[in-house]
N, C-alpha and C. Protein backbone atom coordinates (compact mmCIF):
# COMPACT_ATOMS: atom_id res chain seq x y z
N UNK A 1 -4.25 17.44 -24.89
CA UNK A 1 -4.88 16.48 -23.99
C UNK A 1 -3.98 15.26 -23.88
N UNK A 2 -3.49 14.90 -22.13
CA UNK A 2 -3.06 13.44 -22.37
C UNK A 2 -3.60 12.65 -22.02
N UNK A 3 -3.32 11.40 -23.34
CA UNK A 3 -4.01 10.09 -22.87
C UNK A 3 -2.67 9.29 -21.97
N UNK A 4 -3.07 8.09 -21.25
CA UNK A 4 -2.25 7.15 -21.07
C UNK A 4 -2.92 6.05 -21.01
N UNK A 5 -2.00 4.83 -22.06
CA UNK A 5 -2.81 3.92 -22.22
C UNK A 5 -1.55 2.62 -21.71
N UNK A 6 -1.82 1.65 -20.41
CA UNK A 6 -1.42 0.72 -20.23
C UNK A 6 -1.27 -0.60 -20.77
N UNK A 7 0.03 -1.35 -21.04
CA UNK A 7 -0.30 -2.91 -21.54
C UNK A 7 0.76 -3.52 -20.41
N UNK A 8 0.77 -4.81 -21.06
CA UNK A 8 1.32 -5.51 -20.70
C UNK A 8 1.32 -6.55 -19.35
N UNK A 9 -0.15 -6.12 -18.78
CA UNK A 9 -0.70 -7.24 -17.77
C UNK A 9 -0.56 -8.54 -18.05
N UNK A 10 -1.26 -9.49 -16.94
CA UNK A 10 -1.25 -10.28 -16.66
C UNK A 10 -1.15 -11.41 -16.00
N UNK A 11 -1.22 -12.88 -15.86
CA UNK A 11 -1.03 -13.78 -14.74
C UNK A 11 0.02 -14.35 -14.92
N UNK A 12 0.79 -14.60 -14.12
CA UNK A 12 1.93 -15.40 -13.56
C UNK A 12 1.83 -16.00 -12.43
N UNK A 13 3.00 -16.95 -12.67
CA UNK A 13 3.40 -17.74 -11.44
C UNK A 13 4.13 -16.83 -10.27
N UNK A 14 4.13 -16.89 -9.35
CA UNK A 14 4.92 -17.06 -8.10
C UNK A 14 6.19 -16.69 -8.73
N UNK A 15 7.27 -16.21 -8.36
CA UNK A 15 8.43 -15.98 -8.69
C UNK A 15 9.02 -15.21 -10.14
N UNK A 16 7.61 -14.95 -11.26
CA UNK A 16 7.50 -15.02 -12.40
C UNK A 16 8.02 -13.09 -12.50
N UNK A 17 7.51 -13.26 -13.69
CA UNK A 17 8.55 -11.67 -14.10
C UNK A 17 7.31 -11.08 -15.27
N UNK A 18 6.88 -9.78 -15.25
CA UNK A 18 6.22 -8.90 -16.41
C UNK A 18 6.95 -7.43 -16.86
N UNK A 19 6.39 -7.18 -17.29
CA UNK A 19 7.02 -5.99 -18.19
C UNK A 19 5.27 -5.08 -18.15
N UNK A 20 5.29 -4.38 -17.45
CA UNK A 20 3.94 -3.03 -17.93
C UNK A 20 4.33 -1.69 -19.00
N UNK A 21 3.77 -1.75 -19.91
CA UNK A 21 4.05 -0.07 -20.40
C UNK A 21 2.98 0.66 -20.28
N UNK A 22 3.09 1.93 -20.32
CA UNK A 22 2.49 3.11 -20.73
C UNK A 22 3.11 3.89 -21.68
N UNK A 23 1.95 4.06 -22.47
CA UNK A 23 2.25 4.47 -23.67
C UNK A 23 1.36 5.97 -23.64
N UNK A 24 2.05 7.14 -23.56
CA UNK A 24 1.59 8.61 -23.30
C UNK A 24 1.31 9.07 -24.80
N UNK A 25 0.18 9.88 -24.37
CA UNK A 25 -0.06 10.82 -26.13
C UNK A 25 0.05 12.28 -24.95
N UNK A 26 0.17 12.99 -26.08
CA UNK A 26 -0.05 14.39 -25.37
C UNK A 26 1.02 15.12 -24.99
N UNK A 27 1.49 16.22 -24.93
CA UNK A 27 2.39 16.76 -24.49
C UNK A 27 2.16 16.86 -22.50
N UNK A 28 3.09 16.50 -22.17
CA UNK A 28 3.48 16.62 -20.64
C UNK A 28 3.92 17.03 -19.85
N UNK A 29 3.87 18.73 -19.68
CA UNK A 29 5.11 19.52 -19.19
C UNK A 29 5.77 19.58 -17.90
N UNK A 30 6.54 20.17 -18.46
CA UNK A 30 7.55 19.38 -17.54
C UNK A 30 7.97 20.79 -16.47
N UNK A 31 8.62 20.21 -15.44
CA UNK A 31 9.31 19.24 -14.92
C UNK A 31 7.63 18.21 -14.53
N UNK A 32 7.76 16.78 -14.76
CA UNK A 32 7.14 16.08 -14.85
C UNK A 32 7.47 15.17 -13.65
N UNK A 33 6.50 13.87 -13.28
CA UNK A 33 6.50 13.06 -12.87
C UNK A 33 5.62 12.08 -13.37
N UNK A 34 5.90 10.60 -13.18
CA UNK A 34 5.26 9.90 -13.68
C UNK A 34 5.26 8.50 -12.91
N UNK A 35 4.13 7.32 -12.89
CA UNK A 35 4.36 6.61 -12.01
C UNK A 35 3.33 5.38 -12.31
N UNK A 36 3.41 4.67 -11.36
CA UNK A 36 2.67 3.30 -11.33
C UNK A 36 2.01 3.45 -9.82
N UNK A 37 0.60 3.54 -9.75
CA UNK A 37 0.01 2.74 -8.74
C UNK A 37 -0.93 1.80 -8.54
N UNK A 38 -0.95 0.79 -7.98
CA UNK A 38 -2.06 -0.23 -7.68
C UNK A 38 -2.73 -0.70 -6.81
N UNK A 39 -3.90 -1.46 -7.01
CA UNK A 39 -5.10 -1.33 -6.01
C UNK A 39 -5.96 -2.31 -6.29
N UNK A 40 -5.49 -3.27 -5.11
CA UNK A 40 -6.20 -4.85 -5.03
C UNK A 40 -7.38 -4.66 -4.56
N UNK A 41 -8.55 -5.65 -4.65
CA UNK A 41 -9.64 -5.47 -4.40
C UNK A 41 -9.92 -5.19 -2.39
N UNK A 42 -11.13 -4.79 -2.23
CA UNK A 42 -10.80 -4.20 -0.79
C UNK A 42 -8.96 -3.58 -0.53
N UNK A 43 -8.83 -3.08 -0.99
CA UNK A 43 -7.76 -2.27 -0.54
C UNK A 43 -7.75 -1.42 -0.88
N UNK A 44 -6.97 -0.37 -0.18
CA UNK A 44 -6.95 1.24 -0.76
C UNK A 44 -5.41 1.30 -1.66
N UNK A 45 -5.25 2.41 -2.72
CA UNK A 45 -4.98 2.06 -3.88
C UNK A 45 -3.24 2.87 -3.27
N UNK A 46 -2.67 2.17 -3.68
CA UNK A 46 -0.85 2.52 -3.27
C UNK A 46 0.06 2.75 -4.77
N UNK A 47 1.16 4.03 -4.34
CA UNK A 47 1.82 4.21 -4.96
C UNK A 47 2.70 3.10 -5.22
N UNK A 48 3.49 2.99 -6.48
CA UNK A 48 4.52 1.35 -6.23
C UNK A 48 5.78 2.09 -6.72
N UNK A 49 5.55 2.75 -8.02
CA UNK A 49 7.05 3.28 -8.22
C UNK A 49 7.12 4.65 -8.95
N UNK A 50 7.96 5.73 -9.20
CA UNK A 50 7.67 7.15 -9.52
C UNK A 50 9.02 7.54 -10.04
N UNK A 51 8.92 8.26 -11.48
CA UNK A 51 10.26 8.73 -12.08
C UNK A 51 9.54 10.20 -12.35
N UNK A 52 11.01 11.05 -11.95
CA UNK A 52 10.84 12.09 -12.75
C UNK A 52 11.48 12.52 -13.82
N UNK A 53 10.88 13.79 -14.50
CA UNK A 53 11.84 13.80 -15.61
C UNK A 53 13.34 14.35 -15.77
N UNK A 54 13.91 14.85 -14.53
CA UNK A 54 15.09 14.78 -13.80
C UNK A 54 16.20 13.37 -14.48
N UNK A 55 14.91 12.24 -13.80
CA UNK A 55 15.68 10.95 -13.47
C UNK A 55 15.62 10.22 -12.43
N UNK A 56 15.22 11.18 -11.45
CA UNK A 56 14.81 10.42 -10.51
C UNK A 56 13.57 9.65 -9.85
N UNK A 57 14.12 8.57 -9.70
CA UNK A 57 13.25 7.47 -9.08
C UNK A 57 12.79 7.14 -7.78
N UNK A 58 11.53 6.58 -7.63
CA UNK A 58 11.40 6.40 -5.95
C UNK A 58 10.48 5.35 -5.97
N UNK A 59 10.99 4.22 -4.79
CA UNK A 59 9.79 2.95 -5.39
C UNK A 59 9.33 2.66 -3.36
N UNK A 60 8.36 1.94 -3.44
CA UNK A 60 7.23 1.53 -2.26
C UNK A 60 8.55 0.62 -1.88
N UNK A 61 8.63 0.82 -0.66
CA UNK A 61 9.40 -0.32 0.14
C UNK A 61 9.33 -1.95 -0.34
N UNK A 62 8.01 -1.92 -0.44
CA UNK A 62 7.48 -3.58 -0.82
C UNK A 62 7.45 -3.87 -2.01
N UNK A 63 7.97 -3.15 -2.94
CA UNK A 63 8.89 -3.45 -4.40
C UNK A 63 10.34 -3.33 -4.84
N UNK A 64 11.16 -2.81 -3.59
CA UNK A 64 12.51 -2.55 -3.73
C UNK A 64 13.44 -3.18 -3.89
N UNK A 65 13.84 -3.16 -5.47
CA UNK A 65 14.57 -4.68 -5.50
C UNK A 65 13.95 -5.15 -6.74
N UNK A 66 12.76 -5.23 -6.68
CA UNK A 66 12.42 -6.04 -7.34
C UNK A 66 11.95 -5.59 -8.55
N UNK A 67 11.20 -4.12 -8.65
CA UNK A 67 10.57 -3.51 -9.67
C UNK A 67 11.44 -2.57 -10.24
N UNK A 68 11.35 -2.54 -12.03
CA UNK A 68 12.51 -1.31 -11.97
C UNK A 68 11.27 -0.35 -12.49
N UNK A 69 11.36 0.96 -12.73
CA UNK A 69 10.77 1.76 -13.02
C UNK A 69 11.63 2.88 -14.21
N UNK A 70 11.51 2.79 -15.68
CA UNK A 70 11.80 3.63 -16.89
C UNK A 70 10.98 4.24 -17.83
N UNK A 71 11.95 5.24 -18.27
CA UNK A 71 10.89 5.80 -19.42
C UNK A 71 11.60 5.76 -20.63
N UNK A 72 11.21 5.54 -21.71
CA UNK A 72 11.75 5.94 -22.86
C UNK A 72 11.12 6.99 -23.70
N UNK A 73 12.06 7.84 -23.53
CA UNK A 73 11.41 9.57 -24.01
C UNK A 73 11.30 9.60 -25.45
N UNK A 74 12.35 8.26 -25.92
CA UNK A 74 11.67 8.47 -27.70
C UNK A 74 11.19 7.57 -28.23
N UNK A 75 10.08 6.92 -27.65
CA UNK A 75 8.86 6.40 -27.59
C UNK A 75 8.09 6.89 -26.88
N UNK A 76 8.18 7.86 -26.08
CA UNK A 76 7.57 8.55 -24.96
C UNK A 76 6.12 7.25 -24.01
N UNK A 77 7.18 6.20 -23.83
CA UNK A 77 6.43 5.21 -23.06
C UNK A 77 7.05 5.13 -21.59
N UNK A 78 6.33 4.54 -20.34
CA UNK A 78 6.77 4.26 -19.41
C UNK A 78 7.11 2.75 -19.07
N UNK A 79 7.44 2.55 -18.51
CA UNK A 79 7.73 1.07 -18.31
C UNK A 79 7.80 0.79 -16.72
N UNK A 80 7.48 -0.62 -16.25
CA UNK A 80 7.46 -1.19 -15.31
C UNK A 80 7.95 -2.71 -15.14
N UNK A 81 9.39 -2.78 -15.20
CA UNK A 81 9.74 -4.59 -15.17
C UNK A 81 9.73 -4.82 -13.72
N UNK A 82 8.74 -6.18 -13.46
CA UNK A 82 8.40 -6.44 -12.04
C UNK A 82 9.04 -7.64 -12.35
N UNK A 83 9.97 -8.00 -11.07
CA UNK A 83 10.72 -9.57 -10.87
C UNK A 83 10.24 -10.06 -9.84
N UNK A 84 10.28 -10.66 -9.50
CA UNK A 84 10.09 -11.56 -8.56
C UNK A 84 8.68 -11.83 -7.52
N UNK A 85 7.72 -12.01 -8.94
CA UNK A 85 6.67 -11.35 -8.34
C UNK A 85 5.62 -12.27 -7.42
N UNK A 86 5.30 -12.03 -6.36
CA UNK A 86 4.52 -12.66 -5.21
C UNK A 86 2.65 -12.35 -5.14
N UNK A 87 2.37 -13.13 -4.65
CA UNK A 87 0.92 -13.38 -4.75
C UNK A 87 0.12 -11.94 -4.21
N UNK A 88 0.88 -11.52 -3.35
CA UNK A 88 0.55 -9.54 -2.92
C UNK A 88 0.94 -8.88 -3.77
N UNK A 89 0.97 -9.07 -5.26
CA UNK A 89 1.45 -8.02 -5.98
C UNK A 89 0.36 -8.11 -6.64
N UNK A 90 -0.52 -8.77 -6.67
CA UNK A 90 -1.64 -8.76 -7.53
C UNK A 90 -2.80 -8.16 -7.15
N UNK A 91 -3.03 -6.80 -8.66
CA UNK A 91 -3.80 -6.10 -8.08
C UNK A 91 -4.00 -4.96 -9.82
N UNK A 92 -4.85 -4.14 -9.78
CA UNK A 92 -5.11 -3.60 -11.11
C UNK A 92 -3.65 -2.08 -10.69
N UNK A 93 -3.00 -2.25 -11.61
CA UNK A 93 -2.17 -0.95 -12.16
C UNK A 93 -2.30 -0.17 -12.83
N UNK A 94 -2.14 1.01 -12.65
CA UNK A 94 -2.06 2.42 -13.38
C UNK A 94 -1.16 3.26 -13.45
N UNK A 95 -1.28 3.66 -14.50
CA UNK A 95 -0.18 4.58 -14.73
C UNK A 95 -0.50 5.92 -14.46
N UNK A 96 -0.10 7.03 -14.19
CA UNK A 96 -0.41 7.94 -13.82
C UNK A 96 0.97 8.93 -14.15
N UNK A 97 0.37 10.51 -14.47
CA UNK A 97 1.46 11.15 -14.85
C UNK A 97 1.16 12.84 -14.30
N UNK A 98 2.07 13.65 -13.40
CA UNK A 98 1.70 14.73 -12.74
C UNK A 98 2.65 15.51 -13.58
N UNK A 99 2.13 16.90 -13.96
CA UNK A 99 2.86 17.86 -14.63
C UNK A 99 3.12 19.01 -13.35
N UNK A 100 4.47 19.82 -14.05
CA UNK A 100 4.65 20.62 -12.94
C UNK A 100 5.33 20.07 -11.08
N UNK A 101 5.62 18.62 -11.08
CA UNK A 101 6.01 17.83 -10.05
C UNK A 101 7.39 17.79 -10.05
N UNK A 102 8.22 17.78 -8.71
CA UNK A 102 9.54 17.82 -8.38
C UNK A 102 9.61 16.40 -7.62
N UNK A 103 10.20 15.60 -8.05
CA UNK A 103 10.23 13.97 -7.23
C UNK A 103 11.21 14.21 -6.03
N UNK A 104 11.87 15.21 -6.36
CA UNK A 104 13.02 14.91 -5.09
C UNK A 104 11.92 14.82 -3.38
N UNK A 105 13.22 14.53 -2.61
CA UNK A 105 12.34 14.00 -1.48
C UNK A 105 11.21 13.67 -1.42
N UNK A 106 10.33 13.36 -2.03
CA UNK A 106 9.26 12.63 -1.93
C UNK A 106 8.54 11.66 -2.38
N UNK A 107 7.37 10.72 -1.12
CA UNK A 107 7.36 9.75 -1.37
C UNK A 107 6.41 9.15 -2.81
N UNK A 108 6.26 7.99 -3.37
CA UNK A 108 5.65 8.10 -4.57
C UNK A 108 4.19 8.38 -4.10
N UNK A 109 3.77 7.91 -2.87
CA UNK A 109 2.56 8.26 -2.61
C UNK A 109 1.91 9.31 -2.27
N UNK A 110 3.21 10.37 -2.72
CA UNK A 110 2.82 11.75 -2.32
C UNK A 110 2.28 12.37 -3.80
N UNK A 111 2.20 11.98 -4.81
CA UNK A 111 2.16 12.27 -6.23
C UNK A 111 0.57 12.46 -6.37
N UNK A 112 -0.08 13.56 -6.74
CA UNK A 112 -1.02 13.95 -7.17
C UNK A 112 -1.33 14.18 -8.86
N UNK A 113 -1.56 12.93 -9.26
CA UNK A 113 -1.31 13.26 -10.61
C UNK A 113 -3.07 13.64 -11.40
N UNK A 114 -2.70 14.31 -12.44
CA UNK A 114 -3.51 15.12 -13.25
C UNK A 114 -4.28 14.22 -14.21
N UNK A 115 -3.29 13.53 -14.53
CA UNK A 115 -3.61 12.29 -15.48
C UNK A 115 -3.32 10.58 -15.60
N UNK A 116 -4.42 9.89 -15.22
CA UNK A 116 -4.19 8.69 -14.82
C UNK A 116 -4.88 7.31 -16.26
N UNK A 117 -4.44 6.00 -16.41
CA UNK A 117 -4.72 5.55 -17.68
C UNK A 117 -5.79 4.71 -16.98
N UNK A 118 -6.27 3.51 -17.75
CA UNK A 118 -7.64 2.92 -17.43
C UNK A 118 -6.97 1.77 -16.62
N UNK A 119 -5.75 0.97 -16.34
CA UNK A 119 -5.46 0.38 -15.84
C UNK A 119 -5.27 -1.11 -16.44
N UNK A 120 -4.15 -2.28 -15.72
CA UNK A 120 -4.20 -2.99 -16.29
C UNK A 120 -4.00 -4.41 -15.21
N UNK A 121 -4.46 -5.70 -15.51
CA UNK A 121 -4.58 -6.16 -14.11
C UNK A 121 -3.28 -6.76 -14.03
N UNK A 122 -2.54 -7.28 -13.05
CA UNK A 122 -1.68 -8.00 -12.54
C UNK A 122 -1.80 -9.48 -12.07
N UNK A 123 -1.73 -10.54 -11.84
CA UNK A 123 -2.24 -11.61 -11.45
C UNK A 123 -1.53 -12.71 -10.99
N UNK A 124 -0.65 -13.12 -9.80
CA UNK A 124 -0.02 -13.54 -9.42
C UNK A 124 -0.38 -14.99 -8.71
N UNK A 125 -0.27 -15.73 -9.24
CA UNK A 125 -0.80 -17.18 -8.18
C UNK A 125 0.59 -17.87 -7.57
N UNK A 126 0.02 -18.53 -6.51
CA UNK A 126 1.03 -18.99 -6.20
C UNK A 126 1.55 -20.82 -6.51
């Protein structure tokens, strides 16, 4: 069974910088994918960034640049360093992880994942 459990929320300033992890239990087979999406209130919920276990990465237009997206396989955590972060970035995040997924060509919002964590909020003022 996998869990995924998110940290590293929180509020910032305008221009400010966080770090999200996910921290996976469970075996995850692979070929894998794994990812971040979020979902501000009244809004419908968007992919932001997606690694596979390849290596490859794929991030939302409206984080490019700015968000990096890693994993560290021996901690078996995910990570999310957001820079430069703006008052539209605020919104609850999740981590989410699809087994059996090929990232190539596609978009992160194409990811149907199996297993998603409880989420963590984001909070950006300006």
């Amino acid at each position: 069974h996998v869990q995924l459990v998110e940290s590293g929320g929180g509020s910032v300033q305008a221009g400010g910088s966080l770090r999200l992890s996910c921290a996976a239990s469970g075996y995850i087979y692979k070929p894998w994918c794994m990812g971040w999406f979020r979902q501000a209130p009244g809004k419908e919920r968007e992919g932001v960034a997606a690694i596979g276990s390849e290596g490859t990465t794929r991030y939302a237009d409206s984080v490019k640049g700015r968000f990096t997206i890693s994993r560290d396989n021996a901690k078996n955590t995910l990570n999310l360093l957001m820079n430069s972060l703006a008052p539209e970035d605020t919104a609850m995040y999740y981590c989410a992880a699809q087994i059996f997924c090929d990232l190539s060509g596609r978009h992160v919002d194409s990811l149907v994942p199996d297993y998603w964590g409880q989420g963590t909020q984001v909070t950006v003022s300006s």
